[in-house]
PDB file of N, CA and C in Angstrom:
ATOM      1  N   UNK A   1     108.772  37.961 121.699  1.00  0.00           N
ATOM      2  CA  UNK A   1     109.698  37.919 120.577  1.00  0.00           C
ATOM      3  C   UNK A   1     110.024  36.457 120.270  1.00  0.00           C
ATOM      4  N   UNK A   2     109.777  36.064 118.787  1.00  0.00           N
ATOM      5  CA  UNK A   2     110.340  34.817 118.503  1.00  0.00           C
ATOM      6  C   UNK A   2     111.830  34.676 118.957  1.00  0.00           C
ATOM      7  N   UNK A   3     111.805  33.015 118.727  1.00  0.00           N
ATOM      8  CA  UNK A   3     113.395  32.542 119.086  1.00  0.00           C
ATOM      9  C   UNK A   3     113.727  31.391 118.637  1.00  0.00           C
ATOM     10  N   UNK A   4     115.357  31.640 117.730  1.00  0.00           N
ATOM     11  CA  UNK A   4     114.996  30.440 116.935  1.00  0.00           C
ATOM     12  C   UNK A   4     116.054  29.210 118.052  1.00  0.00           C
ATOM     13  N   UNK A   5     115.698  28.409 117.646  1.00  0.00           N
ATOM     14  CA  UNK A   5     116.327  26.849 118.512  1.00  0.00           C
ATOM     15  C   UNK A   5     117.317  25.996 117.555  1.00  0.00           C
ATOM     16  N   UNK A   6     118.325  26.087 118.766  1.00  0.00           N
ATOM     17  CA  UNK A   6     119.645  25.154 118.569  1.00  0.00           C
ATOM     18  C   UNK A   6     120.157  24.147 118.843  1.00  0.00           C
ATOM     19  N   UNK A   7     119.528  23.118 118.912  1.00  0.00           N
ATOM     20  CA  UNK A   7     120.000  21.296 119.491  1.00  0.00           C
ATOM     21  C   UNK A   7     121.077  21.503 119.177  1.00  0.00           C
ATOM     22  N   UNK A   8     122.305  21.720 119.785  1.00  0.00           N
ATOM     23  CA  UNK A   8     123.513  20.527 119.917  1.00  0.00           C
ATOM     24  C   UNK A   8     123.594  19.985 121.179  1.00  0.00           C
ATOM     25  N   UNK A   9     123.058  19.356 121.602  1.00  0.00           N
ATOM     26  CA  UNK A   9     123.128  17.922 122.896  1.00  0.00           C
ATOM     27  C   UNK A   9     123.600  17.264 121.775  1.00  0.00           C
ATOM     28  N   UNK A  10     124.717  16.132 122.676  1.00  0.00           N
ATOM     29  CA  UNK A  10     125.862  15.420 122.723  1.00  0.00           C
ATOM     30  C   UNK A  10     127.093  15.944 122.046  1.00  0.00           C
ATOM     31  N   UNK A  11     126.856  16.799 121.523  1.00  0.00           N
ATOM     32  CA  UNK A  11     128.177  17.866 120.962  1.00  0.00           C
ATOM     33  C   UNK A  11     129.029  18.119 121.818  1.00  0.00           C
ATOM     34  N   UNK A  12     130.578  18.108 121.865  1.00  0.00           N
ATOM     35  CA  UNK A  12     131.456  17.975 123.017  1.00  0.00           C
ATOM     36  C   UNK A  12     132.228  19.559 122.282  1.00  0.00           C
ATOM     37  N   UNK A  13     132.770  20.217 123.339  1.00  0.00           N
ATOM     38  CA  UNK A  13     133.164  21.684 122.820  1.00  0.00           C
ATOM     39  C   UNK A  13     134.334  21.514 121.884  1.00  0.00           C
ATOM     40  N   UNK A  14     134.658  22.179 120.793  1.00  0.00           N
ATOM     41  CA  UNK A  14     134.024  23.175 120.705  1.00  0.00           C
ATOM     42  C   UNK A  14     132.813  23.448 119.994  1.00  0.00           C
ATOM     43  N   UNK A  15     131.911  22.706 119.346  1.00  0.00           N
ATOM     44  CA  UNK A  15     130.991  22.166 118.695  1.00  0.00           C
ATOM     45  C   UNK A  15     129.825  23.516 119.114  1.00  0.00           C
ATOM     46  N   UNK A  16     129.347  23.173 120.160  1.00  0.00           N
ATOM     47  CA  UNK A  16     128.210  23.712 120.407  1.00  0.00           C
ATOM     48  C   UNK A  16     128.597  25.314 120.194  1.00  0.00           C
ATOM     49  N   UNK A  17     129.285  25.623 120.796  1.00  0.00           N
ATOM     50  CA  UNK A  17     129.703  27.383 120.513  1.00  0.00           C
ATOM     51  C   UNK A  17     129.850  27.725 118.706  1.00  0.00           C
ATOM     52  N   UNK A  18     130.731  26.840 117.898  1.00  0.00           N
ATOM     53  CA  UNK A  18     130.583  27.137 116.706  1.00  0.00           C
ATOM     54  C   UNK A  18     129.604  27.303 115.622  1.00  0.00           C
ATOM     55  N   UNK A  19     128.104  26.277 116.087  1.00  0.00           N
ATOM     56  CA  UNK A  19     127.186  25.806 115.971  1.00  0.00           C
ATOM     57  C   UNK A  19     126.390  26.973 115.749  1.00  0.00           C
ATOM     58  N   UNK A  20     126.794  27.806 117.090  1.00  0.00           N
ATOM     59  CA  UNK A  20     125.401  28.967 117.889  1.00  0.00           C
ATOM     60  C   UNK A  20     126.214  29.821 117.075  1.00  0.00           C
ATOM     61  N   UNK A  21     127.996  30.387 116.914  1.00  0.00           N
ATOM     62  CA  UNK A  21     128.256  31.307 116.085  1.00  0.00           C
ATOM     63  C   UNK A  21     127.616  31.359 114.502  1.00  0.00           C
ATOM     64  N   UNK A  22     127.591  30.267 114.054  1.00  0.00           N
ATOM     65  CA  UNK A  22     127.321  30.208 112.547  1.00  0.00           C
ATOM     66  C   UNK A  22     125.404  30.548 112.535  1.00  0.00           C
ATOM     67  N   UNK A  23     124.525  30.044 113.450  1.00  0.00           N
ATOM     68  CA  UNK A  23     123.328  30.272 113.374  1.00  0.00           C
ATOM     69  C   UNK A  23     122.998  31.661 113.647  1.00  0.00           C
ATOM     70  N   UNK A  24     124.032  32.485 114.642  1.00  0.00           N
ATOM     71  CA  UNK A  24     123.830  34.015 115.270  1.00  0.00           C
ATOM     72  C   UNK A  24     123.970  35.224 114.110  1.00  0.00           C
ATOM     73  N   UNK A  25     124.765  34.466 113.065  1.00  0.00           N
ATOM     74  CA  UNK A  25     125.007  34.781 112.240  1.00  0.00           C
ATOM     75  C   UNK A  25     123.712  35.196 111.055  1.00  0.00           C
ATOM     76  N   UNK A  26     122.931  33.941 111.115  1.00  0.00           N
ATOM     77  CA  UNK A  26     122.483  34.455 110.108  1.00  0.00           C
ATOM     78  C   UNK A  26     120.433  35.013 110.660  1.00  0.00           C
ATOM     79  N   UNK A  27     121.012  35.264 112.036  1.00  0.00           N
ATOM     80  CA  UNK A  27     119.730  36.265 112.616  1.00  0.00           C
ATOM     81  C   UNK A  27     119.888  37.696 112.208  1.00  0.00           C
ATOM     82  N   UNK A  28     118.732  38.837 112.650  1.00  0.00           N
ATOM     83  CA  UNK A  28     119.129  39.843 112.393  1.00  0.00           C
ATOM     84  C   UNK A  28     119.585  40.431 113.962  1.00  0.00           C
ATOM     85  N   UNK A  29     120.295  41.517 113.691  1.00  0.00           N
ATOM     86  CA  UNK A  29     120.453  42.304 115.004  1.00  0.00           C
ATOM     87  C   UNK A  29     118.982  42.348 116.171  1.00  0.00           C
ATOM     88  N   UNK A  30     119.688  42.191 117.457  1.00  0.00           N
ATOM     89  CA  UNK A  30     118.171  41.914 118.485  1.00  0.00           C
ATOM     90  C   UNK A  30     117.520  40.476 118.187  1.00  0.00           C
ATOM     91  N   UNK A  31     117.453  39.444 117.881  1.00  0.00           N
ATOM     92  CA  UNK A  31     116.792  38.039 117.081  1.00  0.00           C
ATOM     93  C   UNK A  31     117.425  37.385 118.510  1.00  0.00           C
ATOM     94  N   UNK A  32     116.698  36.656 118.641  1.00  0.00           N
ATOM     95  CA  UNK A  32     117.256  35.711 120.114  1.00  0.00           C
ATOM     96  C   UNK A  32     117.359  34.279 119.442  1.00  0.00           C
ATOM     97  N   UNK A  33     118.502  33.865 120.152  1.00  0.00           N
ATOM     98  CA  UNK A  33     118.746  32.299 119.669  1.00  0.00           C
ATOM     99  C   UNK A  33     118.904  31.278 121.022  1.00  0.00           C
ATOM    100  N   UNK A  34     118.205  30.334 121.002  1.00  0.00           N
ATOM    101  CA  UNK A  34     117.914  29.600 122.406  1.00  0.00           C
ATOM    102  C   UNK A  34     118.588  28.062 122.146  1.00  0.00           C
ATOM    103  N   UNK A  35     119.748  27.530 122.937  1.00  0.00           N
ATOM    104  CA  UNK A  35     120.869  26.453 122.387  1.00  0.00           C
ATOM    105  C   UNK A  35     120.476  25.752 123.581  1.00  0.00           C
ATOM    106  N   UNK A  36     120.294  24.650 123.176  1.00  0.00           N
ATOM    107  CA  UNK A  36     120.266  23.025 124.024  1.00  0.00           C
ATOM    108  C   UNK A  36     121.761  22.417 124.028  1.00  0.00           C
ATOM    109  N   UNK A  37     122.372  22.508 125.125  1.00  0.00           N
ATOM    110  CA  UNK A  37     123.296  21.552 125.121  1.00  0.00           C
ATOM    111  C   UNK A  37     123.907  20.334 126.104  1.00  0.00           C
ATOM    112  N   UNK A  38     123.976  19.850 126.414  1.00  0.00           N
ATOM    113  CA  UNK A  38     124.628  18.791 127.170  1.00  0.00           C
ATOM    114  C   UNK A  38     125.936  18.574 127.432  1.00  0.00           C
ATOM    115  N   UNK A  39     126.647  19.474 126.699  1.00  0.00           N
ATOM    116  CA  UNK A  39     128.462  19.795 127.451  1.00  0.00           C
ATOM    117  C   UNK A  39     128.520  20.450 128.592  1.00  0.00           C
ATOM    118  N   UNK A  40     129.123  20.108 129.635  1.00  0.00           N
ATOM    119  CA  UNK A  40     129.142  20.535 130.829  1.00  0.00           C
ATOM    120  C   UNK A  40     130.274  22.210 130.903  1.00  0.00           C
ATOM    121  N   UNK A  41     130.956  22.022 129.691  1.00  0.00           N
ATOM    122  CA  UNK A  41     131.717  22.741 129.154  1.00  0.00           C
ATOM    123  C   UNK A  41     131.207  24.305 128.891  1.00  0.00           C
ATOM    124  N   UNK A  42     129.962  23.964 127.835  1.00  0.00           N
ATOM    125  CA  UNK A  42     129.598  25.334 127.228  1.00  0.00           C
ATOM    126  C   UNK A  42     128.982  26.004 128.094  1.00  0.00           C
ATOM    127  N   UNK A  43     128.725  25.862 129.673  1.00  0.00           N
ATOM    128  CA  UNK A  43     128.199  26.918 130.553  1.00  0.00           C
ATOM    129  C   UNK A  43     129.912  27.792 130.743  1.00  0.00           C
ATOM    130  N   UNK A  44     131.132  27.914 130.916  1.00  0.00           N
ATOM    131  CA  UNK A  44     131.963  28.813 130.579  1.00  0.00           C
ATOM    132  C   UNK A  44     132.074  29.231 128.942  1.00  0.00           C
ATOM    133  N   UNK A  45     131.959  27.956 128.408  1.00  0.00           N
ATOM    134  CA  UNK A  45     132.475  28.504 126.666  1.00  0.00           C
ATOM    135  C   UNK A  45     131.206  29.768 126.494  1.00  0.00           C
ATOM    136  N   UNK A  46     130.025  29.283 126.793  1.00  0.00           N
ATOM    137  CA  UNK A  46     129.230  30.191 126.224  1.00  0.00           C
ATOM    138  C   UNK A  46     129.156  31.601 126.779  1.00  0.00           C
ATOM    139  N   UNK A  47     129.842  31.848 128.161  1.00  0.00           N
ATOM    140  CA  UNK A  47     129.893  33.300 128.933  1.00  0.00           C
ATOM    141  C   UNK A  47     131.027  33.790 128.419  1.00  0.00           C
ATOM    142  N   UNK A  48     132.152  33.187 128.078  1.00  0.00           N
ATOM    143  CA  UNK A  48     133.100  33.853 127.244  1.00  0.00           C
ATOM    144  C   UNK A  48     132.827  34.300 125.365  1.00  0.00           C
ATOM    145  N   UNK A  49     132.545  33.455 125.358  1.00  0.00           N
ATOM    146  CA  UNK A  49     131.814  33.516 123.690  1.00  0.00           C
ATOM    147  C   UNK A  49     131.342  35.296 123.586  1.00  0.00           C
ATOM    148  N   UNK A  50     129.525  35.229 124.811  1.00  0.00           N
ATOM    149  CA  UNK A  50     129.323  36.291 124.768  1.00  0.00           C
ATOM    150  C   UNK A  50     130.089  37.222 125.147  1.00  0.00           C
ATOM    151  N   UNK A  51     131.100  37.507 125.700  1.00  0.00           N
ATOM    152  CA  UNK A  51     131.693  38.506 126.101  1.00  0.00           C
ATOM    153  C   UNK A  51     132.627  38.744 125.187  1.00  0.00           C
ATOM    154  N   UNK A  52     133.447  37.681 124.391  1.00  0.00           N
ATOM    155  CA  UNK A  52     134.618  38.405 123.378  1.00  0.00           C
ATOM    156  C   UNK A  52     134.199  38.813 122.058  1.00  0.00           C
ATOM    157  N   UNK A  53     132.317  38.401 121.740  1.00  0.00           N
ATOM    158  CA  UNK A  53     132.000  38.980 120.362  1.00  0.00           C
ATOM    159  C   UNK A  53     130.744  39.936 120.804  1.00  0.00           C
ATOM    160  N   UNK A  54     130.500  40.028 121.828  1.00  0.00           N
ATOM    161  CA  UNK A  54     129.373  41.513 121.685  1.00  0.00           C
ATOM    162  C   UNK A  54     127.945  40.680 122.007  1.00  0.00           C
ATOM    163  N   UNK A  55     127.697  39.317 121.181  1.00  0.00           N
ATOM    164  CA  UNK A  55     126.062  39.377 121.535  1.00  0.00           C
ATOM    165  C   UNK A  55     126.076  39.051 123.581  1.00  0.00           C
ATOM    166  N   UNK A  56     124.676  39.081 123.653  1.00  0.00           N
ATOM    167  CA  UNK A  56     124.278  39.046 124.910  1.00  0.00           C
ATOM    168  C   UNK A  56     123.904  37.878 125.549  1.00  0.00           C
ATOM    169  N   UNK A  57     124.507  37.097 126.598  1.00  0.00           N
ATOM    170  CA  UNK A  57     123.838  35.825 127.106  1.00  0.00           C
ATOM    171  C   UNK A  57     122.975  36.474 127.774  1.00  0.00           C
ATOM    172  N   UNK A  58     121.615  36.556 127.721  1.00  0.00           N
ATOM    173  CA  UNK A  58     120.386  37.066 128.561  1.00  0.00           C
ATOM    174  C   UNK A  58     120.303  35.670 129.615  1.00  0.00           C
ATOM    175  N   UNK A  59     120.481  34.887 129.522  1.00  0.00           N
ATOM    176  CA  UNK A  59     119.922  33.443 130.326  1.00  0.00           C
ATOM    177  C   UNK A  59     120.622  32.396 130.108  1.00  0.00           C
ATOM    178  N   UNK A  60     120.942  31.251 131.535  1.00  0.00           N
ATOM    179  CA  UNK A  60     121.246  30.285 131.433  1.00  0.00           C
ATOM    180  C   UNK A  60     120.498  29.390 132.403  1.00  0.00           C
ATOM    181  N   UNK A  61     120.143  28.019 132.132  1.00  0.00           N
ATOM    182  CA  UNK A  61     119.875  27.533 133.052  1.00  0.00           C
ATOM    183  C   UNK A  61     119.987  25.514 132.740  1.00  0.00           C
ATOM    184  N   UNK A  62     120.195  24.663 133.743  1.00  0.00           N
ATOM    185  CA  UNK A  62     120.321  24.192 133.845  1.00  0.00           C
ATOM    186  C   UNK A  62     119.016  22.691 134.292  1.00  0.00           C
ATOM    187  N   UNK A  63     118.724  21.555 133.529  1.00  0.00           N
ATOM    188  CA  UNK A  63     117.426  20.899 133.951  1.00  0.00           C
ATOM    189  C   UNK A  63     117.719  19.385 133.368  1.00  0.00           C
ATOM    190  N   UNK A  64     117.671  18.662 134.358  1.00  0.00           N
ATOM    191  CA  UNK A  64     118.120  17.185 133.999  1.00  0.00           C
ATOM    192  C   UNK A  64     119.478  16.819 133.194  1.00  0.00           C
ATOM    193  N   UNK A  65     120.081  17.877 133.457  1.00  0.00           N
ATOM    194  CA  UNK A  65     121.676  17.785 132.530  1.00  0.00           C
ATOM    195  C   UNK A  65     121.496  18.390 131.000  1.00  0.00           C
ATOM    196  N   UNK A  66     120.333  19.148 130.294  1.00  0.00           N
ATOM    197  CA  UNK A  66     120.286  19.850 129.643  1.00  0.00           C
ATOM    198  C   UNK A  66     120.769  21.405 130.154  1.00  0.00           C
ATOM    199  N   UNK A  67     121.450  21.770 129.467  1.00  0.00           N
ATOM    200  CA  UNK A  67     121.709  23.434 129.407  1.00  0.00           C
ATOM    201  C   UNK A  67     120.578  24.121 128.391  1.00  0.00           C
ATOM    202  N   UNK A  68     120.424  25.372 129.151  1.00  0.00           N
ATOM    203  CA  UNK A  68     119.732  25.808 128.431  1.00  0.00           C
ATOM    204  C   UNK A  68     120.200  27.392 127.807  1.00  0.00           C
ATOM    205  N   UNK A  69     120.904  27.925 126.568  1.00  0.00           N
ATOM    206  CA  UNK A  69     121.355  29.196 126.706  1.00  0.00           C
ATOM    207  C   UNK A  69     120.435  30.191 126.020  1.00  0.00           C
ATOM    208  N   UNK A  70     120.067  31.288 126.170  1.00  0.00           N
ATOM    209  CA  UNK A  70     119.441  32.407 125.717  1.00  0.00           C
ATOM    210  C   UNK A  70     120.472  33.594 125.394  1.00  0.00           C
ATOM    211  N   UNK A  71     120.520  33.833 124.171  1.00  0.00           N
ATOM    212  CA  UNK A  71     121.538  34.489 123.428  1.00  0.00           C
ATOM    213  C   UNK A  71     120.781  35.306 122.505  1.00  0.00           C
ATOM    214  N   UNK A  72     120.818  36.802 122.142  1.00  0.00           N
ATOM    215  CA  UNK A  72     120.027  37.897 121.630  1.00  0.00           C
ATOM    216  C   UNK A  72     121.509  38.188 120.791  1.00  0.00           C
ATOM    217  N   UNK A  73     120.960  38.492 119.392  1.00  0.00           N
ATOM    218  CA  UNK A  73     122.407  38.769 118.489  1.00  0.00           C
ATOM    219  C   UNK A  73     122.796  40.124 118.886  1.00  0.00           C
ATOM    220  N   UNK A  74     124.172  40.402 118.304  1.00  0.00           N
ATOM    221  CA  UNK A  74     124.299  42.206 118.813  1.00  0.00           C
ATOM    222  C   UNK A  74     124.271  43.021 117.140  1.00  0.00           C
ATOM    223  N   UNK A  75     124.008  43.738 117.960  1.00  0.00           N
ATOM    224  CA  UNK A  75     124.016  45.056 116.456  1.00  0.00           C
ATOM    225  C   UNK A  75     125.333  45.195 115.824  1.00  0.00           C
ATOM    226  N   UNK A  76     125.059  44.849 114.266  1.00  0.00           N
ATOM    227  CA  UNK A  76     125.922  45.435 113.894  1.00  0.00           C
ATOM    228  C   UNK A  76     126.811  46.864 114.058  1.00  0.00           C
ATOM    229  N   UNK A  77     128.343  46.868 114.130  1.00  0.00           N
ATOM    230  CA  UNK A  77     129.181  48.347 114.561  1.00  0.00           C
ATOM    231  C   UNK A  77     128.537  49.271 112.772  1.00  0.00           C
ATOM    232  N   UNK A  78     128.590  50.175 113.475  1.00  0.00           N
ATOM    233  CA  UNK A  78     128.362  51.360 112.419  1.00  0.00           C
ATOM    234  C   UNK A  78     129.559  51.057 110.833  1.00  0.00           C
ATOM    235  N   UNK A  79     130.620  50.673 111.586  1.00  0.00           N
ATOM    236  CA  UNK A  79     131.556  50.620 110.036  1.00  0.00           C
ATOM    237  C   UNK A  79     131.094  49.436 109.475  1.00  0.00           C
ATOM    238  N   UNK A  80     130.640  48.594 109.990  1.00  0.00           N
ATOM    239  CA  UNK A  80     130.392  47.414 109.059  1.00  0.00           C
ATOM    240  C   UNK A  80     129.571  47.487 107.984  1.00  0.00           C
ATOM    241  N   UNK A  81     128.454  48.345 107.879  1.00  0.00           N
ATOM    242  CA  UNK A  81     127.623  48.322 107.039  1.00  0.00           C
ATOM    243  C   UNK A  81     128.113  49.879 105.652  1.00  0.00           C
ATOM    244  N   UNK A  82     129.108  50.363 106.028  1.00  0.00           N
ATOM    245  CA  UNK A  82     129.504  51.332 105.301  1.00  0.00           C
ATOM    246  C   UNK A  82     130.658  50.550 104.608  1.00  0.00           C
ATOM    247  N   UNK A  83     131.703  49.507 105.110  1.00  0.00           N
ATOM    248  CA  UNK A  83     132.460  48.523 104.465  1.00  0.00           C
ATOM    249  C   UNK A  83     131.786  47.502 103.982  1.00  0.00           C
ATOM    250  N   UNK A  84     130.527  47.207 103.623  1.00  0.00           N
ATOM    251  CA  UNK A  84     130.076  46.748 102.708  1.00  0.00           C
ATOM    252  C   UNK A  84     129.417  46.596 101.429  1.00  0.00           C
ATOM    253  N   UNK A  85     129.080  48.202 101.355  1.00  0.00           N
ATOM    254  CA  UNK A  85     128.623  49.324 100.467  1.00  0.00           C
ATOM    255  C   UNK A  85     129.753  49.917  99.629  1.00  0.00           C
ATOM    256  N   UNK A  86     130.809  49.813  99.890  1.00  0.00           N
ATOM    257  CA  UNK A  86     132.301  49.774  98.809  1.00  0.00           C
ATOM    258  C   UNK A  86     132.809  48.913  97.981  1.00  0.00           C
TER     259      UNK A  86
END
């Protein structure tokens, strides 16, 4: 499965999380998004992130002070797409 890529290295938080929200955004449901960062920060920002909006951190990992996150969008809830059709 493709995956699209997110440089924010040197971005200091909250940067990088807003970055990956606005790009997650415009994937479709299931679309994986893979974020480079260098805040020592966004290894919590980004496990909370996934947990208070639904998508999935599948992967994290760490290599010469690059972060590396693997993030799969979540499905839209059933009402959303019926509140947009009104």
């Amino acid at each position: 499965m493709a995956e699209t890529l997110l440089d924010v290295k040197g971005m200091s938080c909250p940067l990088p999380v807003l970055r990956a929200n606005r790009a997650l955004r415009g994937l479709a449901e299931g679309e994986r998004l893979r974020v480079l960062a260098t805040d020592r920060a966004a290894v919590a920002d980004f496990q909370s992130f996934c947990r208070e909006t639904g998508h999935a951190l599948l992967a994290w990992s760490e290599e010469g002070g690059v972060f590396s996150f693997l993030i799969r969008r979540r499905p839209e809830p059933p009402h959303a797409a019926e509140n947009g059709s009104t």
